[in-house]
N, C-alpha and C. Protein backbone atom coordinates (compact mmCIF):
# COMPACT_ATOMS: atom_id res chain seq x y z
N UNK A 1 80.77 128.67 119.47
CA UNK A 1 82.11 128.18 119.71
C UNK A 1 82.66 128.83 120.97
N UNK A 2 82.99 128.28 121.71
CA UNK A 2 83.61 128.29 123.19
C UNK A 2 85.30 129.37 122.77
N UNK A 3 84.80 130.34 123.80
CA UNK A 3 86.31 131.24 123.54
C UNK A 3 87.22 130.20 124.16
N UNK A 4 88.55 130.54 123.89
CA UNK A 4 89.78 130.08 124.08
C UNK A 4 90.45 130.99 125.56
N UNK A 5 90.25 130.68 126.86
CA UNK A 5 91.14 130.72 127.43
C UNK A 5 92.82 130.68 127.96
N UNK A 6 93.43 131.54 128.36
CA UNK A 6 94.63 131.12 129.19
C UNK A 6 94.86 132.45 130.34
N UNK A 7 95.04 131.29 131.47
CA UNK A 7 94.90 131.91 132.94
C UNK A 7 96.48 132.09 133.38
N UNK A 8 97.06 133.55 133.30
CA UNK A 8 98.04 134.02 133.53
C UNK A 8 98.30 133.77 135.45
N UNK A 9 98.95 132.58 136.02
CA UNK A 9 98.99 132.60 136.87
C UNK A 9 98.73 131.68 137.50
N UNK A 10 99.56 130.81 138.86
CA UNK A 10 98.74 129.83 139.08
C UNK A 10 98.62 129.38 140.42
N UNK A 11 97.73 130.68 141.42
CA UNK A 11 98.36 131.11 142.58
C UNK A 11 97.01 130.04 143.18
N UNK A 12 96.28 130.90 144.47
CA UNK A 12 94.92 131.04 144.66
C UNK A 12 93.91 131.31 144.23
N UNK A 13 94.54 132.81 143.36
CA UNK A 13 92.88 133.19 142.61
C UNK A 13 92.60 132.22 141.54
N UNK A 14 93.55 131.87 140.83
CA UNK A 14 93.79 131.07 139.51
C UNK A 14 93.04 129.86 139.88
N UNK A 15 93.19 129.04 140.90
CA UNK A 15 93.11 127.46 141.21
C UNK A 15 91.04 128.11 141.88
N UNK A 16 90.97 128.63 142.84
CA UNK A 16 89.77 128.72 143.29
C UNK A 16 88.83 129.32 142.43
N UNK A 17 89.23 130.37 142.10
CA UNK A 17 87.82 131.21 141.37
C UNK A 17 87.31 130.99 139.96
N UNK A 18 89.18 131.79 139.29
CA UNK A 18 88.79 131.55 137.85
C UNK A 18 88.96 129.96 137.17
N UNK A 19 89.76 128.95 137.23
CA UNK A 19 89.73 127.90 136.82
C UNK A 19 88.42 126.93 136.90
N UNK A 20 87.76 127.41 138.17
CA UNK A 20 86.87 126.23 138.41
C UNK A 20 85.48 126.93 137.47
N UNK A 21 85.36 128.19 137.56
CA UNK A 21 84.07 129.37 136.13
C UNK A 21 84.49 128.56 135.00
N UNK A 22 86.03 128.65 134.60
CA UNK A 22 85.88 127.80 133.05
C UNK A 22 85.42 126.62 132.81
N UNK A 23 85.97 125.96 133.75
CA UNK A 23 85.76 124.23 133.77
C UNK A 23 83.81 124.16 133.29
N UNK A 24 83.69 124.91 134.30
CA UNK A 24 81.74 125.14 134.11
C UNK A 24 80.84 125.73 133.81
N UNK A 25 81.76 126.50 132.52
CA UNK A 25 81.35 127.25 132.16
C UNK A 25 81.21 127.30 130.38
N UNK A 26 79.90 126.85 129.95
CA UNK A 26 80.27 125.80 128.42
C UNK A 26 80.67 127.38 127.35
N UNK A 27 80.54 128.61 127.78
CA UNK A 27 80.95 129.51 126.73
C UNK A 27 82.69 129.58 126.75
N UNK A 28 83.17 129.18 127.38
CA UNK A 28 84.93 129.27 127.92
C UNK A 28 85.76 127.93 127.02
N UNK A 29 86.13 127.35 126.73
CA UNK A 29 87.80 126.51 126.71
C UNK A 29 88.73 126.95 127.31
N UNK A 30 88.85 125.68 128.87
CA UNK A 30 90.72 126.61 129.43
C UNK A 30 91.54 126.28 128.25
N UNK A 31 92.43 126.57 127.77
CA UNK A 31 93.15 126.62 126.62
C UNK A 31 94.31 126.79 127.16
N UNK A 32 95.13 127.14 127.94
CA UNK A 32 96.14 127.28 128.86
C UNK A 32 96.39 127.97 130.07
N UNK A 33 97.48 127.63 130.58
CA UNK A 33 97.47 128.38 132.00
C UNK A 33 99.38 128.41 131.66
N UNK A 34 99.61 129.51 132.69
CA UNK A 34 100.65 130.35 132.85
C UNK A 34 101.18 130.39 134.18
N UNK A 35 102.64 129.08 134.14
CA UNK A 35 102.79 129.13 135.59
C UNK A 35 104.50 129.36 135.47
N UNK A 36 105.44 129.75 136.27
CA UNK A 36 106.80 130.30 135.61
C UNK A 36 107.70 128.78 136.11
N UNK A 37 107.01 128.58 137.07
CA UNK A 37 107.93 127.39 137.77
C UNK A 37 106.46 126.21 138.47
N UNK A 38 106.75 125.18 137.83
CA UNK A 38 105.72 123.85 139.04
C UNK A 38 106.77 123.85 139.95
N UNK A 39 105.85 123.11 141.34
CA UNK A 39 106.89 122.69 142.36
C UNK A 39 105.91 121.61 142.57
N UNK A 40 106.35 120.65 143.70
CA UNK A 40 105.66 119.39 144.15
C UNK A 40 104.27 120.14 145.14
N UNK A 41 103.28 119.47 144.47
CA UNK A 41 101.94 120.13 145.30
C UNK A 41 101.52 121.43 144.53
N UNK A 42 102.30 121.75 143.69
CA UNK A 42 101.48 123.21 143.37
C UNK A 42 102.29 122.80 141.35
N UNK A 43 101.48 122.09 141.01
CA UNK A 43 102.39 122.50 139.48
C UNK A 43 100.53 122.25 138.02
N UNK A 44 100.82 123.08 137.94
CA UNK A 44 99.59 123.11 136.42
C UNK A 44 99.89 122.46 135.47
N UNK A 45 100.90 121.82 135.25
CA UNK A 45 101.05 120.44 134.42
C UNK A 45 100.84 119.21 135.19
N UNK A 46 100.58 119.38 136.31
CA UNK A 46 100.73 117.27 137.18
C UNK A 46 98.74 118.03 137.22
N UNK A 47 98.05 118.59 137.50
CA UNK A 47 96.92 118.93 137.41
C UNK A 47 95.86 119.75 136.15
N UNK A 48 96.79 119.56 135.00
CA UNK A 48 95.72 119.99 133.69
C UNK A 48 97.11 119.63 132.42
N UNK A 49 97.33 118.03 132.54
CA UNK A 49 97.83 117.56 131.94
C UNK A 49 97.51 117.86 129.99
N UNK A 50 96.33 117.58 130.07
CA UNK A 50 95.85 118.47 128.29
C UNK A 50 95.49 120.08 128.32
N UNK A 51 95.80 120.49 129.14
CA UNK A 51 95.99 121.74 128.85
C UNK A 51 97.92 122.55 128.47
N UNK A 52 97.11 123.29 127.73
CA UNK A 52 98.90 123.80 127.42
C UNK A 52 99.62 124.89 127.89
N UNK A 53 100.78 124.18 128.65
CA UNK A 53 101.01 125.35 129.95
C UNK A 53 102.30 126.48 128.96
N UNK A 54 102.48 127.35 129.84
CA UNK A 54 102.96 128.58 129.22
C UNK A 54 104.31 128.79 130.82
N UNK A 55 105.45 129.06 130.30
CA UNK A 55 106.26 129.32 131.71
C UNK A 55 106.48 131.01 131.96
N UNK A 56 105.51 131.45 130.53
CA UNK A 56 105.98 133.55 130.32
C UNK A 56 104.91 133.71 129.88
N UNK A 57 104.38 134.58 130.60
CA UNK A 57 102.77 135.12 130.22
C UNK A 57 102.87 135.77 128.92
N UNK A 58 104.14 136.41 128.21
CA UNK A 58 103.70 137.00 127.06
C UNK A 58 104.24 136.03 126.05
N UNK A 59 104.30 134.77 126.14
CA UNK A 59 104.17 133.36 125.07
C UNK A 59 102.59 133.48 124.55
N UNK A 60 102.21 133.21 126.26
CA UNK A 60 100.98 133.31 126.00
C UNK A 60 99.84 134.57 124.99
N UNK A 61 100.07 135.49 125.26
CA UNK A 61 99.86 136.55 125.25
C UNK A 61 100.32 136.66 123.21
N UNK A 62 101.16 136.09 122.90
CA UNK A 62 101.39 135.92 121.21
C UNK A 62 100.75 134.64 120.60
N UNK A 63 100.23 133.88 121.33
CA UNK A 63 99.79 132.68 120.76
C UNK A 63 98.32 133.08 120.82
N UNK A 64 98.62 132.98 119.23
CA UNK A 64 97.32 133.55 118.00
C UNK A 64 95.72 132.53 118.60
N UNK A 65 95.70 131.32 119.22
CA UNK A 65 94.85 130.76 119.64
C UNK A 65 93.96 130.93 121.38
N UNK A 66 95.02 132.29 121.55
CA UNK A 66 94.11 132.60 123.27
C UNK A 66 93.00 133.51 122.74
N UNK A 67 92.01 133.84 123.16
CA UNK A 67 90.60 134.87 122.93
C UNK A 67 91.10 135.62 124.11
N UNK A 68 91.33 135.11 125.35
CA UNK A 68 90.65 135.80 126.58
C UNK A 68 91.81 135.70 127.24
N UNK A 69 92.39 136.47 128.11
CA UNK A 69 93.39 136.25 129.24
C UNK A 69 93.09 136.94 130.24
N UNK A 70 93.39 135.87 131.51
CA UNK A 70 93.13 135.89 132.94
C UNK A 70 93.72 136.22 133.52
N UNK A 71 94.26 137.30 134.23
CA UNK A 71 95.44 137.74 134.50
C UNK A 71 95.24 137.61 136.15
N UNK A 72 95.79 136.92 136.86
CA UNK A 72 95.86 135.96 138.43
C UNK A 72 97.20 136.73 138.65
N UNK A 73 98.31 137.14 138.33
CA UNK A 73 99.59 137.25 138.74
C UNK A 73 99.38 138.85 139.98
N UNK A 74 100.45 138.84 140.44
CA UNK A 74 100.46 140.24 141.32
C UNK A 74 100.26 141.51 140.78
N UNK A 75 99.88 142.43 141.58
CA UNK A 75 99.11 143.79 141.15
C UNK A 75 99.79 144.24 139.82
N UNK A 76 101.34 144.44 140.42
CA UNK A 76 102.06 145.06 139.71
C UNK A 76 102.04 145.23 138.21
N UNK A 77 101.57 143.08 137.89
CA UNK A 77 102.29 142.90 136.22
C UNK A 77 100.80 143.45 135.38
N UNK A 78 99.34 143.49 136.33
CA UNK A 78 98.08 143.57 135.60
C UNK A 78 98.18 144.54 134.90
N UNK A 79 98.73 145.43 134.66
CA UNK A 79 98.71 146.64 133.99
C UNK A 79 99.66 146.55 132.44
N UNK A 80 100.95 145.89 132.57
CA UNK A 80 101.73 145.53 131.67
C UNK A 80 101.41 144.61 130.69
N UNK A 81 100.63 143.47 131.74
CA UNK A 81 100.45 142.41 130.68
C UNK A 81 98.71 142.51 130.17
N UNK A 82 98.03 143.40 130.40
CA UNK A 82 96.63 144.03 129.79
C UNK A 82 97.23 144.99 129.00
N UNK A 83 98.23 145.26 128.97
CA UNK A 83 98.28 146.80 127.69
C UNK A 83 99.20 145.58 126.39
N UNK A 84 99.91 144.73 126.95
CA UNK A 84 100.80 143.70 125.48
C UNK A 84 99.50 142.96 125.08
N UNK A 85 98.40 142.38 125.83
CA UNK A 85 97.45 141.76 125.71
C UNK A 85 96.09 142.58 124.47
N UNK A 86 96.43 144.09 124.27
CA UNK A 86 95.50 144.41 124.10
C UNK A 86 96.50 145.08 122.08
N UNK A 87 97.84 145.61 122.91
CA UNK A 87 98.37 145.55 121.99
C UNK A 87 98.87 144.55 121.05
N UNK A 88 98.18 143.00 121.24
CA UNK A 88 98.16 141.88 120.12
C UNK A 88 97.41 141.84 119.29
N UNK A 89 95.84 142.27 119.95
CA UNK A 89 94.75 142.16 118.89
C UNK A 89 94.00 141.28 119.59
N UNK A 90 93.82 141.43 121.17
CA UNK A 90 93.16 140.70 122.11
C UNK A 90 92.24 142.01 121.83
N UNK A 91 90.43 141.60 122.39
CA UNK A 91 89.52 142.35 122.21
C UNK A 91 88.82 142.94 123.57
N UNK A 92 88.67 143.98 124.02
CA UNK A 92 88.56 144.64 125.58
C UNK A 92 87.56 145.86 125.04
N UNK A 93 86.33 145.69 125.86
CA UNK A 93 85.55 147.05 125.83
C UNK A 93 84.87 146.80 127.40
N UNK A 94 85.32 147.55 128.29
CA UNK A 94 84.41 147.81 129.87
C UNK A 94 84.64 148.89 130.21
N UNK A 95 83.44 149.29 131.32
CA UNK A 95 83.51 150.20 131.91
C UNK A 95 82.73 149.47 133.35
N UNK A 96 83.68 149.89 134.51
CA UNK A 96 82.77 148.98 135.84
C UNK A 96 83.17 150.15 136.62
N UNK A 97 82.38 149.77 137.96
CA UNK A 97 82.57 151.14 138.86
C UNK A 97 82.45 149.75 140.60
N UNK A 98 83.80 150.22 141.43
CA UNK A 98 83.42 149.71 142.25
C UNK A 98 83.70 150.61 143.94
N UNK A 99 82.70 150.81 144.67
CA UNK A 99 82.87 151.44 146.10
C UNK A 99 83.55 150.48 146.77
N UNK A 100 84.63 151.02 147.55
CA UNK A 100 84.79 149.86 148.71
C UNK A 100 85.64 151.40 149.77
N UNK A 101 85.18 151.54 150.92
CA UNK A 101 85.30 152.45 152.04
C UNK A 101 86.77 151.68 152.68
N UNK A 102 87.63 152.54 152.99
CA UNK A 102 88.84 152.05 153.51
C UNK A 102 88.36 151.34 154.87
N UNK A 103 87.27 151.25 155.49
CA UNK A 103 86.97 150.67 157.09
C UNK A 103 86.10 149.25 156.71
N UNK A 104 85.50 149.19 155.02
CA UNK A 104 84.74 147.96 154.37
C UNK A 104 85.37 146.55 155.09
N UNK A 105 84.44 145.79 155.07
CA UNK A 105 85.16 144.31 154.98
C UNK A 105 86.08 143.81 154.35
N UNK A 106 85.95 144.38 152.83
CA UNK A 106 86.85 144.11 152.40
C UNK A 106 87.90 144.26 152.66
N UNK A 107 87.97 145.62 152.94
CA UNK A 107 89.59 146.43 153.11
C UNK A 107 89.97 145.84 154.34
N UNK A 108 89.53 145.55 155.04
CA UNK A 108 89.77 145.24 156.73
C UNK A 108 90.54 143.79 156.65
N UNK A 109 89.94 142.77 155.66
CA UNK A 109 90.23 141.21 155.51
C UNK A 109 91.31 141.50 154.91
N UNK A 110 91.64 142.12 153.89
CA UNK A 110 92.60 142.02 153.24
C UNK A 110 94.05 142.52 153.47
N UNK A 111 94.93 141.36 153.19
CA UNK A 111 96.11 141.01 153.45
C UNK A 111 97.36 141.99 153.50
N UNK A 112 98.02 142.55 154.22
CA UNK A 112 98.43 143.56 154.65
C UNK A 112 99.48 143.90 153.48
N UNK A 113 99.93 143.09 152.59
CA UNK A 113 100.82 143.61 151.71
C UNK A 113 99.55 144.42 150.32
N UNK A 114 98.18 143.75 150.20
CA UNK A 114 97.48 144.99 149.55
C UNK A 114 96.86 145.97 149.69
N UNK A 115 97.18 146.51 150.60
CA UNK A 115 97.11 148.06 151.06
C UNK A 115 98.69 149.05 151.70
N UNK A 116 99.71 148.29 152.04
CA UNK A 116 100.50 148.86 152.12
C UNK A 116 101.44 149.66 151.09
N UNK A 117 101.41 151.56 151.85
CA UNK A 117 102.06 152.36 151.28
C UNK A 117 103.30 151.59 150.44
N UNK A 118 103.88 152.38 149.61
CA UNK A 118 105.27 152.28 148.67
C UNK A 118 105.31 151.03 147.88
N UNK A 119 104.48 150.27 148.02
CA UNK A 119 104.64 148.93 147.54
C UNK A 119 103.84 148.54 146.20
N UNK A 120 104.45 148.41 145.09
CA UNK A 120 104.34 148.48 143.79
C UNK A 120 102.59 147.12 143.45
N UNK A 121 101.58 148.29 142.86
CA UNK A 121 101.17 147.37 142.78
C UNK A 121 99.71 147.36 144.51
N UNK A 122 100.21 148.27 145.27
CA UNK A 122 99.43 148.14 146.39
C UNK A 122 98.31 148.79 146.02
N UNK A 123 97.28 148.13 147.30
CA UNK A 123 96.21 149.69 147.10
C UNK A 123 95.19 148.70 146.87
N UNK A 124 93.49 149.30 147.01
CA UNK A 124 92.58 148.68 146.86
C UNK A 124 91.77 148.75 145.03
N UNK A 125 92.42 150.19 144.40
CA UNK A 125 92.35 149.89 143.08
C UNK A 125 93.27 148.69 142.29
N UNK A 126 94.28 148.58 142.43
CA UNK A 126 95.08 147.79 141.73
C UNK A 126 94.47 146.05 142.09
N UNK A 127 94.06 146.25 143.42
CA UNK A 127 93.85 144.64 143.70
C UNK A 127 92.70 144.36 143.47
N UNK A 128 91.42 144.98 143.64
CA UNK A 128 90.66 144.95 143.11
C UNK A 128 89.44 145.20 141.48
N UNK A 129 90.43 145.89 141.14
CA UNK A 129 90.14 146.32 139.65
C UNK A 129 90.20 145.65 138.58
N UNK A 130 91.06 144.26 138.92
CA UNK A 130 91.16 143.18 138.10
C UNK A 130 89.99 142.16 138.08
N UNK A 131 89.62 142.29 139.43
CA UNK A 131 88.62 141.28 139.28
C UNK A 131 87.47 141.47 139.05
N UNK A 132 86.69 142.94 138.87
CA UNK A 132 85.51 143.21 138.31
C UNK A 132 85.71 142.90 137.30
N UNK A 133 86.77 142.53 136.30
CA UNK A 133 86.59 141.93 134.72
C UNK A 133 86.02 140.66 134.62
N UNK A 134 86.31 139.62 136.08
CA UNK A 134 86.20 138.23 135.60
C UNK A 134 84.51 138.04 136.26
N UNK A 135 83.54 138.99 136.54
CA UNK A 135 82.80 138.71 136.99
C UNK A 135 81.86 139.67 135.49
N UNK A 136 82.27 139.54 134.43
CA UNK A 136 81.91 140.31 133.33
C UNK A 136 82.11 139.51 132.01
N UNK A 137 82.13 138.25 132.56
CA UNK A 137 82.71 137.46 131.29
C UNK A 137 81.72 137.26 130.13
N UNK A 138 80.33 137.18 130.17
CA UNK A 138 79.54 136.44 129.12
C UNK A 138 78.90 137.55 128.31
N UNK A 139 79.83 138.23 127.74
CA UNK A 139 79.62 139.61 127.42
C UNK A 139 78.24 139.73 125.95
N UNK A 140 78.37 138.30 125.46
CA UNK A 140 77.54 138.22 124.31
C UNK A 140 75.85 138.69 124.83
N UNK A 141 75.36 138.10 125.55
CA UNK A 141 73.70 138.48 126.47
C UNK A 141 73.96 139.86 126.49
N UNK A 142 72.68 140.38 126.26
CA UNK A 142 72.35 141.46 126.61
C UNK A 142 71.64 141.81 127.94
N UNK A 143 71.86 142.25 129.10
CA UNK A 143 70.67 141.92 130.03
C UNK A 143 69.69 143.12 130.66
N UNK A 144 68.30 143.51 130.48
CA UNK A 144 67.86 144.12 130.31
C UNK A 144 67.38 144.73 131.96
N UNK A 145 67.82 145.75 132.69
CA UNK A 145 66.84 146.17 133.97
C UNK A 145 66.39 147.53 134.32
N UNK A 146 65.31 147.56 134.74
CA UNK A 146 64.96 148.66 135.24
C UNK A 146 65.68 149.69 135.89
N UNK A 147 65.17 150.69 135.43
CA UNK A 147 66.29 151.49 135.99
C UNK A 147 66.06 151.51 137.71
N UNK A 148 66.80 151.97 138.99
CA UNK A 148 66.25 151.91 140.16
C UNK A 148 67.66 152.49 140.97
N UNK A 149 67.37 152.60 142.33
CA UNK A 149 68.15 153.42 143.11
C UNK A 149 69.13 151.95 143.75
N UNK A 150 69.26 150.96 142.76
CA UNK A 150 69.91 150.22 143.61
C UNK A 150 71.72 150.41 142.57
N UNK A 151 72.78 149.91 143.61
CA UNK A 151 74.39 150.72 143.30
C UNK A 151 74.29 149.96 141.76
N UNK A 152 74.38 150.46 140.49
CA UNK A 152 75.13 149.57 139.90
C UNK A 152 76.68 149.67 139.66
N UNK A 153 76.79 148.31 139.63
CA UNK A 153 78.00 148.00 139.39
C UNK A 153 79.32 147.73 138.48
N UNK A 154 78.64 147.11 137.37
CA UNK A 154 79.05 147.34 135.90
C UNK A 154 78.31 147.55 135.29
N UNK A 155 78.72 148.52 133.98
CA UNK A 155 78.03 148.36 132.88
C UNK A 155 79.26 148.43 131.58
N UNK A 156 78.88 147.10 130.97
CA UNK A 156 79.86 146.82 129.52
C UNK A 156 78.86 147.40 128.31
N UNK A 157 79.42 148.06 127.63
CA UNK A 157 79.14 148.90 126.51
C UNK A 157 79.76 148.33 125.56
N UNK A 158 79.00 147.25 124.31
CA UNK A 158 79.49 146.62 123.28
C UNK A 158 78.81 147.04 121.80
N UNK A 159 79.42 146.84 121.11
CA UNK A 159 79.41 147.30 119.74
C UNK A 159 78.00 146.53 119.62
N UNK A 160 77.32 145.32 120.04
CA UNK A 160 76.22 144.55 119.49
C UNK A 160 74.97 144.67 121.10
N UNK A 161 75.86 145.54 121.91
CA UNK A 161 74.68 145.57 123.19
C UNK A 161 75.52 146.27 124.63
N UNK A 162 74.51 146.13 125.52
CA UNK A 162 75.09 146.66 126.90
C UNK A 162 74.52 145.63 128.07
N UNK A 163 75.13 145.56 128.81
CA UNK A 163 75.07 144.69 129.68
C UNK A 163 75.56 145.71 131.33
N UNK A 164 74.37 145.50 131.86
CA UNK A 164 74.64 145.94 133.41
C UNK A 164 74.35 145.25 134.82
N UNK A 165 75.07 144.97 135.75
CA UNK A 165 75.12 144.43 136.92
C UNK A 165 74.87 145.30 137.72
N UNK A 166 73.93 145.61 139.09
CA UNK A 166 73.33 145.84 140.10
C UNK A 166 73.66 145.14 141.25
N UNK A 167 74.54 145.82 142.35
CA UNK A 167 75.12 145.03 143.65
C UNK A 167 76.02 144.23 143.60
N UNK A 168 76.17 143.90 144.91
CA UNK A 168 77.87 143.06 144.66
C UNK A 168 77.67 141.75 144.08
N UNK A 169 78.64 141.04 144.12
CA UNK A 169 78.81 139.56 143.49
C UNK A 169 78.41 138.61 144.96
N UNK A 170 77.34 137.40 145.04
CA UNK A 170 77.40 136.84 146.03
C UNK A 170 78.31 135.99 145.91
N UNK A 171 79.54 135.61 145.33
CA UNK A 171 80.25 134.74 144.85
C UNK A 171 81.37 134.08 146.49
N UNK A 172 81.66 134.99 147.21
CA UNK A 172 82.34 135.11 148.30
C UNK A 172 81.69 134.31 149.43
N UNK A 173 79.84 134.64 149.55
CA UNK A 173 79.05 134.29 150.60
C UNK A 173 78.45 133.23 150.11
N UNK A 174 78.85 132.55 149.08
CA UNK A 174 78.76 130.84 148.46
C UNK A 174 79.93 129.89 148.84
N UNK A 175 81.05 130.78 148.76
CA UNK A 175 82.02 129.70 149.50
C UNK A 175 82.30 129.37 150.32
């Protein structure tokens, strides 16, 4: 049975990355999405008409039928709405580890409000720390590798197995 989705958010990351994994992804059901306001050109009801939209992530977040939540919104709320998310009786076991050098590509591409000082929510942990979860989704497989000198990257530690990733995600150098 396909977990129950709802994607807190309904920016860029929401529309490119994670929406289009569920759609094709037969272990998932989007089950809802979480947008506070549609406008013309950007609304998650004129584009996922049977899906059931949410205008407050913590509607979502009490409705006994989500498994999984996607949390797309700004740095700031990932922390708030993963601790109400977890304090419902939503289910969370990871441990991931990620390098990124302040001179990286990454850090260099990225958009000057997520790295700037004082700003709630900034920084290359906060912006990035969310998304090693969604690249950790099919947590049921166990996947078995040799041990070796190459970086790993996650490893999820589950009550029925462990699961570990080796190197980055090519997910970026596909699009």
């Amino acid at each position: 049975m396909p977990l129950c989705a709802a994607v807190v958010g309904y920016g860029f990351s929401a529309k490119t990355f994670h929406i289009p994994f569920l759609l094709h992804n037969p272990g998932f059901h989007l089950y809802a999405i979480v947008q506070r306001a549609s406008r013309k050109g950007n609304s998650a009801v004129a584009d996922f008409p049977h899906v059931r939209i949410f205008n407050n992530a913590y509607d979502s977040i009490a409705d006994g039928a989500v498994d999984v939540l996607i949390i797309t919104t700004t740095n700031d709320t990932h922390f708030p709405l993963s601790k109400a998310a977890l304090e419902s009786g939503k289910h969370v076991r990871l441990r991931s580890h990620f390098d990124c050098a302040p001179n990286s590509r990454t850090a260099i591409e990225s958009k000057k409000w997520r790295l700037a000082s004082g700003v709630p929510g900034a920084g290359m942990l906060f912006d990035l720390g969310s998304h090693l979860i969604d690249q950790c989704w099919d947590m049921r497989k166990v996947y078995k590798y040799v041990v070796s000198d190459r970086q790993k990257r996650f490893e999820v530690l589950g009550t029925k197995g462990r699961w570990v990733k080796y190197e980055l995600d090519i997910q970026e150098d596909q699009l």
